[in-house]
Protein backbone atom coordinates (compact mmCIF):
# COMPACT_ATOMS: atom_id res chain seq x y z
CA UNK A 1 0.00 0.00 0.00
CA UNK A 2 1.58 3.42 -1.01
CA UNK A 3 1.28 6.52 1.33
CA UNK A 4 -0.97 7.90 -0.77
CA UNK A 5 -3.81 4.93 -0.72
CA UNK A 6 -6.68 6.11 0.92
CA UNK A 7 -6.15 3.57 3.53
CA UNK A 8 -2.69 3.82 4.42
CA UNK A 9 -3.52 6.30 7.36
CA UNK A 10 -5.77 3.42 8.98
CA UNK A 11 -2.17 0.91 8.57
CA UNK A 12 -0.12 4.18 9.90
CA UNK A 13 -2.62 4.22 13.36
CA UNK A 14 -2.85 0.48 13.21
CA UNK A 15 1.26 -0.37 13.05
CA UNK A 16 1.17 2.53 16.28
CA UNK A 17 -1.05 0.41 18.00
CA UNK A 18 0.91 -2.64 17.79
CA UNK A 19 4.23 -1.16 18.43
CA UNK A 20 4.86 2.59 17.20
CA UNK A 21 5.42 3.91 20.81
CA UNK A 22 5.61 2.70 24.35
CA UNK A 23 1.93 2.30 25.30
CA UNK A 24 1.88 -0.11 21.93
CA UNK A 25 0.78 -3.68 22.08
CA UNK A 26 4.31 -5.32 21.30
CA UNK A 27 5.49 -3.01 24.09
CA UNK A 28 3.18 -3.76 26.80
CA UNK A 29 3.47 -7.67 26.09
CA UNK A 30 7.07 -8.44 25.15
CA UNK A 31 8.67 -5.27 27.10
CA UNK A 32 6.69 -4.73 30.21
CA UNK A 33 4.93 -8.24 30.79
CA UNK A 34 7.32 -10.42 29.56
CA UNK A 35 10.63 -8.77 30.03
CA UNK A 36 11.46 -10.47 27.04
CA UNK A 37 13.18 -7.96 25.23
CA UNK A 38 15.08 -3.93 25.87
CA UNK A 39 13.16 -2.33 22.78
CA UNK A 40 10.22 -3.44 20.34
CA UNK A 41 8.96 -0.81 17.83
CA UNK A 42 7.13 -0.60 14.53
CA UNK A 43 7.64 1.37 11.42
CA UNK A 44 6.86 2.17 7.66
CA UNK A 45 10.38 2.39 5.04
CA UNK A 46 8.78 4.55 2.08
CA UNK A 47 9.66 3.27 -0.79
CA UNK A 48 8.10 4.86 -4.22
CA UNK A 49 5.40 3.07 -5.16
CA UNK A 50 5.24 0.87 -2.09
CA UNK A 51 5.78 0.77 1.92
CA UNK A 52 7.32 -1.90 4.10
CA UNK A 53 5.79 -2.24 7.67
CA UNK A 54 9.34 -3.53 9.53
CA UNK A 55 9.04 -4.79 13.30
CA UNK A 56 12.05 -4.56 15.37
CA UNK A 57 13.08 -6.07 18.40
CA UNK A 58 16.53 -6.00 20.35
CA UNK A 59 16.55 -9.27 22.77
CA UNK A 60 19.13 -11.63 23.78
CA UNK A 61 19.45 -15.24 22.05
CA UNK A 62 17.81 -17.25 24.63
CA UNK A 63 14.49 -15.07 24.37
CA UNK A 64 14.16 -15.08 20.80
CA UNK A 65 11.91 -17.69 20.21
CA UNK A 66 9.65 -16.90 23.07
CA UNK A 67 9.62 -13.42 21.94
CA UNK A 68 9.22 -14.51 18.54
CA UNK A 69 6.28 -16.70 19.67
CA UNK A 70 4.69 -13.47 21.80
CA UNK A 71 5.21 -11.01 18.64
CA UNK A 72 3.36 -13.65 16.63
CA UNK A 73 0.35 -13.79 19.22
CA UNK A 74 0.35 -9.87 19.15
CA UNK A 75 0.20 -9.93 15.13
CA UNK A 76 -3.24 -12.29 15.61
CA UNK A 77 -4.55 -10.58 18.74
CA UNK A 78 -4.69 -7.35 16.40
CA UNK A 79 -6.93 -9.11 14.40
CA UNK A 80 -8.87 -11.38 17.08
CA UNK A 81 -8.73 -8.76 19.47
CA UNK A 82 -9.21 -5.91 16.96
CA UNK A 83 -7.82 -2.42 18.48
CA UNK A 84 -10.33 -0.76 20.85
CA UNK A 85 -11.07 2.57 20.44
CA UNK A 86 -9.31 3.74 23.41
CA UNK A 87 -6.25 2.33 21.97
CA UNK A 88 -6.77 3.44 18.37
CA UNK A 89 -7.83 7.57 19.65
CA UNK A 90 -4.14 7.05 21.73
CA UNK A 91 -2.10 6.03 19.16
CA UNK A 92 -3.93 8.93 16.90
CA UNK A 93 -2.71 11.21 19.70
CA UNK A 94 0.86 10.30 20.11
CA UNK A 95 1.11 10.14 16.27
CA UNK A 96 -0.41 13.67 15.83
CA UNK A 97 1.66 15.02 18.60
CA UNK A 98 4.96 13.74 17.57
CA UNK A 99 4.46 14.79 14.06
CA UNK A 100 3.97 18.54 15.89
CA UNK A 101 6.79 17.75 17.92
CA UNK A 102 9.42 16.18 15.40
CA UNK A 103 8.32 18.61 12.49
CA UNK A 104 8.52 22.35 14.45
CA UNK A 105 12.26 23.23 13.95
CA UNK A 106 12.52 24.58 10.55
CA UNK A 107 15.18 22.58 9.93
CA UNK A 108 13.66 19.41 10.49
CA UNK A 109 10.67 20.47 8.43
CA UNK A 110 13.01 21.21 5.56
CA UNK A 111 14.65 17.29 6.08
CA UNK A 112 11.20 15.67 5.89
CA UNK A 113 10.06 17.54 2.81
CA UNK A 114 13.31 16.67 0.99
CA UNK A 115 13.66 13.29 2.41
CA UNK A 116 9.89 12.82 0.41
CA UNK A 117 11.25 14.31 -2.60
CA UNK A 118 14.10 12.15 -2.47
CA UNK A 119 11.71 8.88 -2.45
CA UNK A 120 9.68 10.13 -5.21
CA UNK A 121 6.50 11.09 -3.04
CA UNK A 122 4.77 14.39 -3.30
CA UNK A 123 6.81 16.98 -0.42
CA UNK A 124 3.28 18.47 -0.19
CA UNK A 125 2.00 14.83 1.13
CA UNK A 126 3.35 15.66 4.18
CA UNK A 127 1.25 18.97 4.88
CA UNK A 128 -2.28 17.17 4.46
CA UNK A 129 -1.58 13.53 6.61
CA UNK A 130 -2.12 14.99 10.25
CA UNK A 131 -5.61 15.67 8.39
CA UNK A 132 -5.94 12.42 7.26
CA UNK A 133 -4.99 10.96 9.89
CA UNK A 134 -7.27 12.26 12.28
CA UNK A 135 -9.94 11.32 9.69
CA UNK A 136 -9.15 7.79 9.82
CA UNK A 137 -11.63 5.90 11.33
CA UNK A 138 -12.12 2.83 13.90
CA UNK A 139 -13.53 0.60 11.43
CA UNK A 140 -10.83 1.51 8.84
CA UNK A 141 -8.04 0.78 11.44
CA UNK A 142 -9.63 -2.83 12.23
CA UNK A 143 -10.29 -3.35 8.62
CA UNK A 144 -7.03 -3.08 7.75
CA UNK A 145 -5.56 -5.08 11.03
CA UNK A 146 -7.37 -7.90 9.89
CA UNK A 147 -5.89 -8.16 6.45
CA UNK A 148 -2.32 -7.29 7.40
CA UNK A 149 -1.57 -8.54 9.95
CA UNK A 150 -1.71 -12.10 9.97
CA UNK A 151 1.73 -13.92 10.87
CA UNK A 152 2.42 -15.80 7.68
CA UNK A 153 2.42 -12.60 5.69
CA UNK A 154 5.26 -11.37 7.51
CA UNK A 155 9.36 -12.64 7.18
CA UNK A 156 12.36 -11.87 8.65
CA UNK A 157 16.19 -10.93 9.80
CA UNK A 158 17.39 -12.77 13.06
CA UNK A 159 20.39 -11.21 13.80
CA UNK A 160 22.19 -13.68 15.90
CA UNK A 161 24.42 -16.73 16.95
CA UNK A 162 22.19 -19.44 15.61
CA UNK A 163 23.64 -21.99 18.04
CA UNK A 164 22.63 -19.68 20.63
CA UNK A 165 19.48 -19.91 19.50
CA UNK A 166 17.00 -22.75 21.50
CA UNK A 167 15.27 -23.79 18.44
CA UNK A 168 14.05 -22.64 14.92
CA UNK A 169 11.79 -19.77 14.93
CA UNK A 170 8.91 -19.22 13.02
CA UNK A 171 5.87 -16.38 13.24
CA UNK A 172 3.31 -19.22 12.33
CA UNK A 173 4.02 -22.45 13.86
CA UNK A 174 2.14 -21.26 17.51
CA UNK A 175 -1.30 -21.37 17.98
């Protein structure tokens, strides 16, 4: 889904809710409950024509497949536990507030737009998503949870001493 698909601002809000800041999902769960790993976030690389929704996690070798196995019940829960509203209206807020936040020095204003230019996109994107964004509705955020997120859509980097790993990992083999 490009940035400019009328949908993409539901995916945006929906990738915060499972991991774009610290009251996420993936945070809560593999961070705070589980103490399974130091940092878990989600993000978009913009590519032209196209966007990549990356999770990262930083965790040592003997957690991975347990946190492997908890990120993988997080990617269903967003669809069998669809994003409340509550959730959904907070990740709006911290999305629409760091925008504010990041974008205010001219400087960094100036970085964005060419950074957008630079990927092919429209700089003048950038000046109409905060509207779009807070235009995105609840249904459109669950809608697209559902069809994105599943587990066996997703692949991966493990960055680490496979014999320090306790097994093969896999998004899909736990149910």
């Amino acid at each position: 889904m490009t940035t400019e698909h009328e949908r993409y601002p539901a995916l945006f809000l929906t990738c915060d809710v499972l991991g774009g800041y610290l009251s996420s999902r993936l945070s809560r769960s593999l961070r705070e409950d589980k103490g399974y790993v130091y940092g878990v976030t989600t993000f978009f690389d913009l590519r032209p024509g196209s966007g990549l929704l990356a999770i990262e996690a930083d965790t040592a070798a003997g957690t991975t497949s347990a946190a492997m196995e908890a990120l993988a019940a997080e990617l269903r829960g967003m669809r069998t536990r669809p994003p409340t509203r509550q959730e959904i209206q907070a990740a709006r807020a911290y999305a629409l507030g760091s925008m504010a936040t990041r974008l205010a020095p001219r400087a960094a204003f100036a970085s964005s737009l060419a950074d957008l230019a630079a990927k092919g996109m429209d700089p003048l994107w950038l000046l109409g998503f905060s509207h779009r964004l807070a235009a995105a509705t609840p249904d459109a955020v669950v809608a697209v949870a559902e069809e994105f997120l599943a587990p066996e859509r997703f692949s991966g980097v493990v960055a680490a001493d496979p014999e320090a790993l306790p097994r093969p990992l896999t998004l899909t083999e736990v149910e």
